[in-house]
Protein backbone atom coordinates (compact mmCIF):
# COMPACT_ATOMS: atom_id res chain seq x y z
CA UNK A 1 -41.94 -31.33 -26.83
CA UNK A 2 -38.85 -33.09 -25.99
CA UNK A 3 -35.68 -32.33 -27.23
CA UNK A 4 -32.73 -34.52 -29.22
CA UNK A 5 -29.45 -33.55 -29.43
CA UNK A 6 -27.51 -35.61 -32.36
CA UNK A 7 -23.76 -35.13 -32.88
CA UNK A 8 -21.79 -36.42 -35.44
CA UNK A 9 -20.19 -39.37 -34.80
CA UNK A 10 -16.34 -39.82 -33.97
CA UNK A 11 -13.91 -42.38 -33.41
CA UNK A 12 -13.16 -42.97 -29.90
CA UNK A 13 -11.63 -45.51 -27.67
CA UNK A 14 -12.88 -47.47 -25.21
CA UNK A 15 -11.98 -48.69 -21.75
CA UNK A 16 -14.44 -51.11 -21.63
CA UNK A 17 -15.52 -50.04 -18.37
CA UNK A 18 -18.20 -52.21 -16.38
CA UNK A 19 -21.64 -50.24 -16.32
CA UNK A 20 -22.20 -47.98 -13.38
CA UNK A 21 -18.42 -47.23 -13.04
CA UNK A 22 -17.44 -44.22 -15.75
CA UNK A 23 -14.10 -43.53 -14.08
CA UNK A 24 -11.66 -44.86 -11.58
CA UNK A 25 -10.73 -41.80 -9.32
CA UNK A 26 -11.63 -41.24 -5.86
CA UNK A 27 -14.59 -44.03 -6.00
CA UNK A 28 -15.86 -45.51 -3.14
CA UNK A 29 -14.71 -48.44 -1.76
CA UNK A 30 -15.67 -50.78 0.86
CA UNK A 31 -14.20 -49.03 3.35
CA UNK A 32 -16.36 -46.00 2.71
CA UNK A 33 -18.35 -46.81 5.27
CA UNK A 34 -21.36 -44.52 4.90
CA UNK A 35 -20.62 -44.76 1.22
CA UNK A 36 -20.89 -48.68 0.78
CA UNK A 37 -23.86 -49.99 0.53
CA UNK A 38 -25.41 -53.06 3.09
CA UNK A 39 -26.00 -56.48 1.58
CA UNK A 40 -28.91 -57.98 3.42
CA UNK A 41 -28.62 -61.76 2.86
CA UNK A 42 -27.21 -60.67 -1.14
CA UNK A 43 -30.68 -59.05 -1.64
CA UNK A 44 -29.03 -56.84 -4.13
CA UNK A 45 -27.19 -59.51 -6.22
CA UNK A 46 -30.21 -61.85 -6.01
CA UNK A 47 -33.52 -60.51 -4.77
CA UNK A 48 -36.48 -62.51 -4.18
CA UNK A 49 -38.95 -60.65 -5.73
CA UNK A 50 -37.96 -60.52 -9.07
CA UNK A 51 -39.99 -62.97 -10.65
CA UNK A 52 -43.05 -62.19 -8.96
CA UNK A 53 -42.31 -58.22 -10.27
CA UNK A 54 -41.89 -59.43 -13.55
CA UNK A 55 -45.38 -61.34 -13.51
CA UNK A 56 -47.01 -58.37 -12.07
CA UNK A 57 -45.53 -56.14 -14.92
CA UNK A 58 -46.75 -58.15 -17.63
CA UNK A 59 -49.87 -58.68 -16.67
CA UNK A 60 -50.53 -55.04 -16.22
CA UNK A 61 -49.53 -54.50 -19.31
CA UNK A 62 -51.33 -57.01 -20.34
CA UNK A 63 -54.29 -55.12 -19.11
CA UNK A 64 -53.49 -52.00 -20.37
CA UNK A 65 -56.09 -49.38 -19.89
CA UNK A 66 -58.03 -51.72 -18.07
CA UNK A 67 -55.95 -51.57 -14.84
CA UNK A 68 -54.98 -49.01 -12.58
CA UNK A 69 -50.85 -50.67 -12.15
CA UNK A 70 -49.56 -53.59 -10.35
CA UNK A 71 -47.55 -53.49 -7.27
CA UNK A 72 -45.54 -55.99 -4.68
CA UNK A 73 -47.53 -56.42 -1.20
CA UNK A 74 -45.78 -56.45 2.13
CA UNK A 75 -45.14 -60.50 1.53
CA UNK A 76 -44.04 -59.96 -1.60
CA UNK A 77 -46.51 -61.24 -3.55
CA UNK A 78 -47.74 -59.61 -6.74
CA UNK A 79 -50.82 -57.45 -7.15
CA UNK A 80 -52.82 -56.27 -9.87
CA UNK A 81 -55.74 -54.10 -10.14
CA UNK A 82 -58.93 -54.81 -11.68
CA UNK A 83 -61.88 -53.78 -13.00
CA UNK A 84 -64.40 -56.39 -13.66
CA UNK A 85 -64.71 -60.77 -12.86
CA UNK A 86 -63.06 -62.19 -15.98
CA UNK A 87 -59.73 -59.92 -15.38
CA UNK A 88 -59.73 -61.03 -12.13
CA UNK A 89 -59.77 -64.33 -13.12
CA UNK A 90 -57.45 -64.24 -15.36
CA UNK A 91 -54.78 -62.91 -13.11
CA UNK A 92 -55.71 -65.54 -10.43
CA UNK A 93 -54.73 -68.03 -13.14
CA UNK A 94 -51.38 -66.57 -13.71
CA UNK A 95 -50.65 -66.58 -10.10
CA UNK A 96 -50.81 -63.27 -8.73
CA UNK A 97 -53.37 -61.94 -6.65
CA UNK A 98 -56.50 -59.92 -8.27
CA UNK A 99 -57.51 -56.85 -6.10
CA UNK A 100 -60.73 -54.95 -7.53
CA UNK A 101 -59.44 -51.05 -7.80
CA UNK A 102 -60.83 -48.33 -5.68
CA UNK A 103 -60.95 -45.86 -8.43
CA UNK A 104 -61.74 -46.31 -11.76
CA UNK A 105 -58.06 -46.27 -14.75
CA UNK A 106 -60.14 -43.69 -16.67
CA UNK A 107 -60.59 -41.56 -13.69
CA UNK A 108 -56.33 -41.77 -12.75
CA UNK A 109 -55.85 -41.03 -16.10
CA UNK A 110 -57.72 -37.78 -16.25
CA UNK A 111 -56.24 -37.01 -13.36
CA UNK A 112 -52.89 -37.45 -13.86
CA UNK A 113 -53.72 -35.93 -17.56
CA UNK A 114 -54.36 -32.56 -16.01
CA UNK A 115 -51.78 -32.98 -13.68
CA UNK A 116 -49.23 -32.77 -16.13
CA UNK A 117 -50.71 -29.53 -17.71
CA UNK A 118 -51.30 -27.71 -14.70
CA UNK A 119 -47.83 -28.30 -12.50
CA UNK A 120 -45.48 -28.29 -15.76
CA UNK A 121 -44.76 -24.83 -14.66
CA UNK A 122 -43.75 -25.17 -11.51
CA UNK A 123 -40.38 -27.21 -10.61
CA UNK A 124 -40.32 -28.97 -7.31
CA UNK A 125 -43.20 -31.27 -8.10
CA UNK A 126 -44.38 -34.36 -9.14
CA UNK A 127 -46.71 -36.93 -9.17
CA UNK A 128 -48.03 -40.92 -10.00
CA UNK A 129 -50.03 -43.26 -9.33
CA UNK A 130 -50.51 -45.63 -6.58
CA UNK A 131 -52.13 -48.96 -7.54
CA UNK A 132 -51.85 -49.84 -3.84
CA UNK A 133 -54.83 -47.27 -2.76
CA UNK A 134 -56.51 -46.13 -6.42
CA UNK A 135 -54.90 -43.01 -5.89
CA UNK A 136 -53.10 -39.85 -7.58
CA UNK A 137 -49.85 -38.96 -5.03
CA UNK A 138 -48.55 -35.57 -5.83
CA UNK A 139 -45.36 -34.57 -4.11
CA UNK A 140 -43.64 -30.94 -3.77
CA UNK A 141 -40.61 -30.25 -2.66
CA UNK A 142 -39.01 -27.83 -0.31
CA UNK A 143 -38.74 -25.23 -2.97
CA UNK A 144 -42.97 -25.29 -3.14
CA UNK A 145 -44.05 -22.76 -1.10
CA UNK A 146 -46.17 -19.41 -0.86
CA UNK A 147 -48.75 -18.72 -4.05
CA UNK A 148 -47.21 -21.64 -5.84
CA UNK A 149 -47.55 -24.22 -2.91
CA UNK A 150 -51.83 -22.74 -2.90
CA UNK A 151 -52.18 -23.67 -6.51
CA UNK A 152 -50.99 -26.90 -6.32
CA UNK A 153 -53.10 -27.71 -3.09
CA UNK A 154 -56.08 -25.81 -4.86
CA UNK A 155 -55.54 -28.47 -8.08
CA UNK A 156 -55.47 -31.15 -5.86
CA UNK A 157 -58.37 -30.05 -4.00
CA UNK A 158 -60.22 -29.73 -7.46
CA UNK A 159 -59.73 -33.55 -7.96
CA UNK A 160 -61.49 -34.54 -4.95
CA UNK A 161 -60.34 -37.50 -2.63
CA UNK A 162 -58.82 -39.63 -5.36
CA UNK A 163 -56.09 -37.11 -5.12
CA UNK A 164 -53.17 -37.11 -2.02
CA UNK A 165 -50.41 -35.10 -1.36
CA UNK A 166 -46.91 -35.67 0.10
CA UNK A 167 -43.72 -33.50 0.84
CA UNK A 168 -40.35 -34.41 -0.22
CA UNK A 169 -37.64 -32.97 2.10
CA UNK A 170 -34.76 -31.15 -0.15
CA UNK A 171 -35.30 -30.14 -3.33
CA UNK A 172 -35.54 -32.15 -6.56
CA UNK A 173 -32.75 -32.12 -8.93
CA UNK A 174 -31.13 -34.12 -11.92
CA UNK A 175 -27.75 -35.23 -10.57
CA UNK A 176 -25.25 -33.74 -12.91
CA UNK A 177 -24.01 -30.01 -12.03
CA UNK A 178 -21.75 -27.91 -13.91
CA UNK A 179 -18.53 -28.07 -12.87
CA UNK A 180 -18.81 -30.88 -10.63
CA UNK A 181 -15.70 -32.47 -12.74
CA UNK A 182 -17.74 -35.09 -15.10
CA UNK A 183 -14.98 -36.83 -17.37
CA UNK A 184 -16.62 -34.82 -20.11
CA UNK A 185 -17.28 -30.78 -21.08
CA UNK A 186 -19.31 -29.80 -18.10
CA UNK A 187 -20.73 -32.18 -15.62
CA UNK A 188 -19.56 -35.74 -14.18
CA UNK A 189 -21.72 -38.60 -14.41
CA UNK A 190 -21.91 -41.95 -14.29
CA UNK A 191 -22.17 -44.98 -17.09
CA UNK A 192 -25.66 -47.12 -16.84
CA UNK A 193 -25.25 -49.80 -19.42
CA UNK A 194 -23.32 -51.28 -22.01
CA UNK A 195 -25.33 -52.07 -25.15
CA UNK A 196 -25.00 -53.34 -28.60
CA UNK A 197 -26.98 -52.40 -31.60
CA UNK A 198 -25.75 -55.26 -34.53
CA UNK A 199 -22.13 -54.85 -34.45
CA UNK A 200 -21.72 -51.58 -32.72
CA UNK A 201 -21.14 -51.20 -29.25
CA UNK A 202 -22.68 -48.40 -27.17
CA UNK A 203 -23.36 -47.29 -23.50
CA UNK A 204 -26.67 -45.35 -21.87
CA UNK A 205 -26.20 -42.54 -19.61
CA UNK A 206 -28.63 -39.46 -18.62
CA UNK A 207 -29.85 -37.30 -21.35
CA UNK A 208 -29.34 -34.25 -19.32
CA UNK A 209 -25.61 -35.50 -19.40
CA UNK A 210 -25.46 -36.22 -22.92
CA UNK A 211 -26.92 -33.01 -23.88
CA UNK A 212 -23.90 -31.01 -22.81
CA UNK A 213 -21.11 -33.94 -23.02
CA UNK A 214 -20.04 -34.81 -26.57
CA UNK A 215 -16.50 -36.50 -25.59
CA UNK A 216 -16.58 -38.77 -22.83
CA UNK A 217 -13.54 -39.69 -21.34
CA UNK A 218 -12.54 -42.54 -18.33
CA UNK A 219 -10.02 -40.41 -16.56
CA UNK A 220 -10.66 -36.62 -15.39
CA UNK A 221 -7.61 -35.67 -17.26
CA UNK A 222 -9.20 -36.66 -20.60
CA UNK A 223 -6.69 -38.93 -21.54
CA UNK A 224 -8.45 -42.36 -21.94
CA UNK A 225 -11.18 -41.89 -24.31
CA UNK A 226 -14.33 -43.88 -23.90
CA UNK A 227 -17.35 -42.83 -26.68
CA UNK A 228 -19.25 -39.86 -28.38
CA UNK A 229 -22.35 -39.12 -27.45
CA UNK A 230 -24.78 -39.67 -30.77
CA UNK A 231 -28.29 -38.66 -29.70
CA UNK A 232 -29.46 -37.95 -26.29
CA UNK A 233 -33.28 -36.80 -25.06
CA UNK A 234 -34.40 -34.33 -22.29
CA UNK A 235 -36.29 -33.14 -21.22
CA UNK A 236 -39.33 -35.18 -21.75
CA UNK A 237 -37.13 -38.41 -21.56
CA UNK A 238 -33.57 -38.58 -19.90
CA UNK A 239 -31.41 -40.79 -21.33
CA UNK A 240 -28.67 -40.71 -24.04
CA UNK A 241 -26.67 -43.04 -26.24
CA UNK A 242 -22.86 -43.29 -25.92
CA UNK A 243 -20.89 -44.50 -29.31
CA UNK A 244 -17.71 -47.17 -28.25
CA UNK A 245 -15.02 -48.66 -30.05
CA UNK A 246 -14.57 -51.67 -27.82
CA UNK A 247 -17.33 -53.48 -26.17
CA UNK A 248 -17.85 -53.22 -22.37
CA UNK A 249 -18.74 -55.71 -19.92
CA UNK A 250 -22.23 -56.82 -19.11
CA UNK A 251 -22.17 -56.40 -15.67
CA UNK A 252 -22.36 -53.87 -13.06
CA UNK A 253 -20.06 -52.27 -10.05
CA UNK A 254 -21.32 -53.24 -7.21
CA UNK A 255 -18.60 -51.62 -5.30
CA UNK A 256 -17.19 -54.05 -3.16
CA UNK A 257 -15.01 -55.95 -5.81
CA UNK A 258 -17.49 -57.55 -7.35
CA UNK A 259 -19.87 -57.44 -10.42
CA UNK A 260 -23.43 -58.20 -11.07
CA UNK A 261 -24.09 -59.60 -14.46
CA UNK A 262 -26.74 -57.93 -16.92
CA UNK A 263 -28.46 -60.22 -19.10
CA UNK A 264 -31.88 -58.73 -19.89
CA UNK A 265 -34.11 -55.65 -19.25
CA UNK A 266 -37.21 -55.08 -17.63
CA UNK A 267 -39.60 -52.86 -15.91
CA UNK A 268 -40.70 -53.11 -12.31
CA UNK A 269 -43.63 -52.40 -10.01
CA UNK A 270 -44.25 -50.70 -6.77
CA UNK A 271 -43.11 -52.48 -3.80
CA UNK A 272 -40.50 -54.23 -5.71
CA UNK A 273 -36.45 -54.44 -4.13
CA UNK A 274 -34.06 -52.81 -6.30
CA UNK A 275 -30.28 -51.35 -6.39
CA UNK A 276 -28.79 -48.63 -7.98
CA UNK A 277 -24.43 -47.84 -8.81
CA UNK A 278 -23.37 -44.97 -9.21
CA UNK A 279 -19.63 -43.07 -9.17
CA UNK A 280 -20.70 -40.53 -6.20
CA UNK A 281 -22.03 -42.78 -3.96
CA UNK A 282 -21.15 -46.33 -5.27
CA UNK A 283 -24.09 -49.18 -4.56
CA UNK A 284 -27.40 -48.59 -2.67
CA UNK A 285 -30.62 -50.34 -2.35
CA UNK A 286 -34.21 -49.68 -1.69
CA UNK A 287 -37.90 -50.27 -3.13
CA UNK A 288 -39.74 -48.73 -6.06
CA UNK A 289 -42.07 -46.64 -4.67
CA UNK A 290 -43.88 -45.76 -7.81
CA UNK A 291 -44.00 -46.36 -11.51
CA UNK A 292 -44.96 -43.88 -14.48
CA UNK A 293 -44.18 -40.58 -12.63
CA UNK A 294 -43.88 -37.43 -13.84
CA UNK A 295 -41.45 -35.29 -12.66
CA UNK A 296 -41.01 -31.58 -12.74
CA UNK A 297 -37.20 -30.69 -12.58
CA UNK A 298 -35.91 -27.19 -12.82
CA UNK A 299 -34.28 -27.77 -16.18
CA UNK A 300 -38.01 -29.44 -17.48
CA UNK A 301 -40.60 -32.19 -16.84
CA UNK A 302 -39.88 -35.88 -17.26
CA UNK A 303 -42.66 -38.07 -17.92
CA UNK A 304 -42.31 -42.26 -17.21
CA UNK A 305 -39.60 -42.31 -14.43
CA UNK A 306 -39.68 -44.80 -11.70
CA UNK A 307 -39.45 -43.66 -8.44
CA UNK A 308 -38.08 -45.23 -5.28
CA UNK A 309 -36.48 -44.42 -2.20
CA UNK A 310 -32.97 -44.89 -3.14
CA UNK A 311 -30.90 -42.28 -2.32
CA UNK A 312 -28.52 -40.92 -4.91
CA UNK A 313 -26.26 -37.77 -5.05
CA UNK A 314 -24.78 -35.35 -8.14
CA UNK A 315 -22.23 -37.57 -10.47
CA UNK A 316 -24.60 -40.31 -9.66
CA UNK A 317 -26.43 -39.02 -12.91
CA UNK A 318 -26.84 -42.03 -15.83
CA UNK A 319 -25.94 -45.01 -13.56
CA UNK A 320 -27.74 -48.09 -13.17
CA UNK A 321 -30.98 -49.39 -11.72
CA UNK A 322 -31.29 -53.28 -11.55
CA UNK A 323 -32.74 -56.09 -9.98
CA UNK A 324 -30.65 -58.87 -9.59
CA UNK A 325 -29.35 -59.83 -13.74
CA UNK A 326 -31.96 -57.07 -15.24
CA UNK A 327 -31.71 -54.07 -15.91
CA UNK A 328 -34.47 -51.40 -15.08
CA UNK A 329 -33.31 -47.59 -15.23
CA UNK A 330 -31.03 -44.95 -15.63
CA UNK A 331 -30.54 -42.32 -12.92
CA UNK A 332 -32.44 -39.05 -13.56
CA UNK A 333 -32.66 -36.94 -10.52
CA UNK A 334 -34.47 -36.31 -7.66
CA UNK A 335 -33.55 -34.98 -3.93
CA UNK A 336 -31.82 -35.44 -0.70
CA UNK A 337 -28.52 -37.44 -0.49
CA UNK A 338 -27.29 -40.75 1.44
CA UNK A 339 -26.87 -39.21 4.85
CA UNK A 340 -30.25 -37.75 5.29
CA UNK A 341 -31.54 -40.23 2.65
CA UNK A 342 -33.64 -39.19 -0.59
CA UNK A 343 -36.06 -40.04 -3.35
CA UNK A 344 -34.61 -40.61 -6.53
CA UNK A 345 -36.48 -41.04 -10.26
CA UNK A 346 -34.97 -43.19 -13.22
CA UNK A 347 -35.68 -43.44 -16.82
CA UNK A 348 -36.90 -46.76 -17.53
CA UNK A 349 -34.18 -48.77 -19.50
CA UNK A 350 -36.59 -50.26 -21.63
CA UNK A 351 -37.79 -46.80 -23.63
CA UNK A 352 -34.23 -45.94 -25.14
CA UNK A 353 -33.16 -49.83 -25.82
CA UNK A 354 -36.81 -49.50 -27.80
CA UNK A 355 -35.60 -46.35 -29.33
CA UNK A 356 -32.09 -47.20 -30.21
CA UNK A 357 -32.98 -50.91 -31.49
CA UNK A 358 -30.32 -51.98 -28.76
CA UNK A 359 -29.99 -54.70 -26.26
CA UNK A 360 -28.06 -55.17 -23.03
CA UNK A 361 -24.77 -56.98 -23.79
C-alpha cells in the first residue's frame, strides 16, 4: 500500500531557488570545513564514469529479468550479468564487459520477494542485491537486536549462501524531524529538482516531507513563499511534487559558489561516483553501493532506493543526487552523519518524473 497525499492547489510565489538549496540561512559555506565537501580533480562536476554507468543501466534493463543488475568494476568499466552465450554477446558488442552470474535472477528475486514480506515489520533493516557477487545483502541497524536481530539471521539462514548479512552503525532514519525548523509546518528539508510539466513549473522533494508540509516557504520566517505541495507518496515511494509560480534554475548548489547544471535524468549502477546537496550538510560525494533496495524505516518500508555511502544528515531530506549534468535521486533517509560517516538511500528521480509527466528544466 503506499500512500498519496493531494492538496488543493494554491497560488504561491517563487524564489526560483537553484535545486538542492531550499533556503538561505545558516548554510554551509566553503569555509565549513568539515561541512564542504572535497573536489577530487572536479569528480563531482564531471565524473568519469558516467557514460560507462549509463551503458551499464540500459543494458540491464535491456535484459530485464534475464540479468541479475549491472555494476562499475574497480577500473571503472561497466559490468553486466548474464545468463546464457547470446546475452553475453550482445553486451560485448555494446562495449561493456559480460560476466556470467553466480546465482540465477529468478533465484534473487525470490529471495528478495520474501525478504520484503518477512522484515516489513521490523525497522532498522534492509536489503538488495549485489550484481557484483550474485548475492542478497541484508543490512540491520543498531536498533536490531535481541529476538528481532534472531529472526532476521534465522531468514537469512533459511535462504542458504546466496544470502549475506551486514551491520550498519547508527540507526536508519528519513532525514526530516519534527521541529527541526523546515521552512514549512513541521520539518526542514531540502529542494531536489526543479521541473516542468507543459507550462507549469514544479520542484521534487521527499514524500515524507511533503506529507506534512503543504506551504513551503524560502525563509524560516515564512515570508518568501516558494510552492504548495500537490501530491506527495510515502511510504512505499518518497518523493513529492512542489507547485511554483516562477520557474527555478536547472542547476544545482554545489556549495562553494558554484552550480552544476541539470539537463537530463537517469539511473545509476553499483560502483558508480556520485554527489549529493543538501541544506544540512551542503555537497558530498561517494559511490552507489547498491541499486533497487528496500528499506525498512521506522515511519514504513521504501522499495527502489539507491543506496550509497554518502553521508547525509536531518534537513538534508529531498535534496539532490547527480552525476555530473543528470540527475539520479532524491534524499530519503538512512543513518550516521558526516563526521562518523553514513549510508544514505534515495528515491530514484526517474519514478516521480514518470509519474508526474515532468522533466528536469
Amino acid at each position: 500500500m503506499r500512500t498519496v497525499v493531494t492538496w488543493t492547489v494554491v497560488a504561491a510565489g517563487s524564489a526560483g531557488l537553484a535545486a538542492g538549496s531550499l533556503y538561505a540561512v545558516g548554510m554551509p559555506d566553503a569555509s565549513g570545513g568539515g561541512q564542504q565537501a572535497t573536489l577530487a580533480g572536479d569528480q563531482a562536476t564531471r565524473p568519469t564514469n558516467a557514460s560507462a554507468a549509463a551503458l551499464a543501466a540500459k543494458l540491464a534493463d535491456r535484459l530485464g529479468r534475464r540479468t541479475a543488475g549491472a555494476y562499475l568494476d574497480s577500473a571503472g568499466r561497466p559490468v553486466v550479468t548474464v545468463t546464457n552465450t547470446r546475452d553475453a554477446a550482445m553486451v560485448r558488442a555494446a562495449g561493456a564487459v559480460a560476466k556470467a552470474t553466480r546465482t540465477s535472477p529468478a533465484t534473487l528475486n525470490r529471495i528478495t520477494t520474501t525478504l520484503a514480506r518477512t522484515t516489513r515489520g521490523i525497522p532498522g533493516t534492509a536489503f538488495a542485491v549485489d550484481p557484483a557477487t550474485s548475492k542478497v545483502t541484508v543490512w540491520t541497524d543498531e536498533s536490531v537486536t535481541g529476538t528481532r536481530m534472531a529472526t532476521v539471521r534465522r531468514m537469512a539462514g533459511q535462504m542458504g549462501p546466496a544470502v549475506k548479512m551486514d551491520r550498519i552503525p547508527g540507526r536508519l532514519r528519513t532525514f526530516a524531524l519534527g521541529g527541526d525548523a523546515i521552512f514549512g509546518e513541521s520539518a526542514r528539508c531540502s529542494l531536489g529538482f526543479n521541473v516542468k510539466r507543459g507550462d507549469q513549473n514544479f520542484f521534487l522533494t521527499a514524500g515524507h516531507c511533503g506529507n506534512v508540509v503543504r506551504a513551503w516557504t524560502a525563509d524560516q520566517q515564512g515570508n518568501q513563499a516558494l510552492g504548495t505541495t500537490v501530491e506527495s507518496s510515502f511510504p512505499g515511494d518518497d518523493f513529492a511534487l512542489v507547485q511554483t509560480d516562477q520557474a527555478g534554475e536547472g542547476a544545482v548548489n554545489l556549495y562553494n559558489g558554484q552550480q552544476q547544471d541539470i539537463t537530463q535524468a537517469g539511473d545509476p549502477v553499483a560502483g558508480q561516483r556520485v554527489s549529493r546537496s543538501g541544506s544540512t550538510t551542503g555537497l558530498r560525494s561517494g559511490s552507489v553501493t547498491a541499486v533497487n533496495a528496500t528499506v525498512n524505516y521506522p515511519e514504513g518500508t521504501v522499495t527502489g532506493t539507491i543506496q550509497t555511502n554518502v553521508c547525509a544528515e536531518p534537513g538534508d531530506s529531498g535534496g539532490s543526487l547527480f552525476s555530473g549534468n543528470t540527475a539520479l535521486g532524491l534524499t530519503s533517509g538512512g543513518s550516521g552523519d558526516c563526521q562518523s560517516g553514513g549510508v544514505t538511500f534515495f528515491q530514484p528521480v526517474t519514478e516521480p518524473l514518470k509519474a508526474f509527466g515532468a522533466s528536469v528544466t
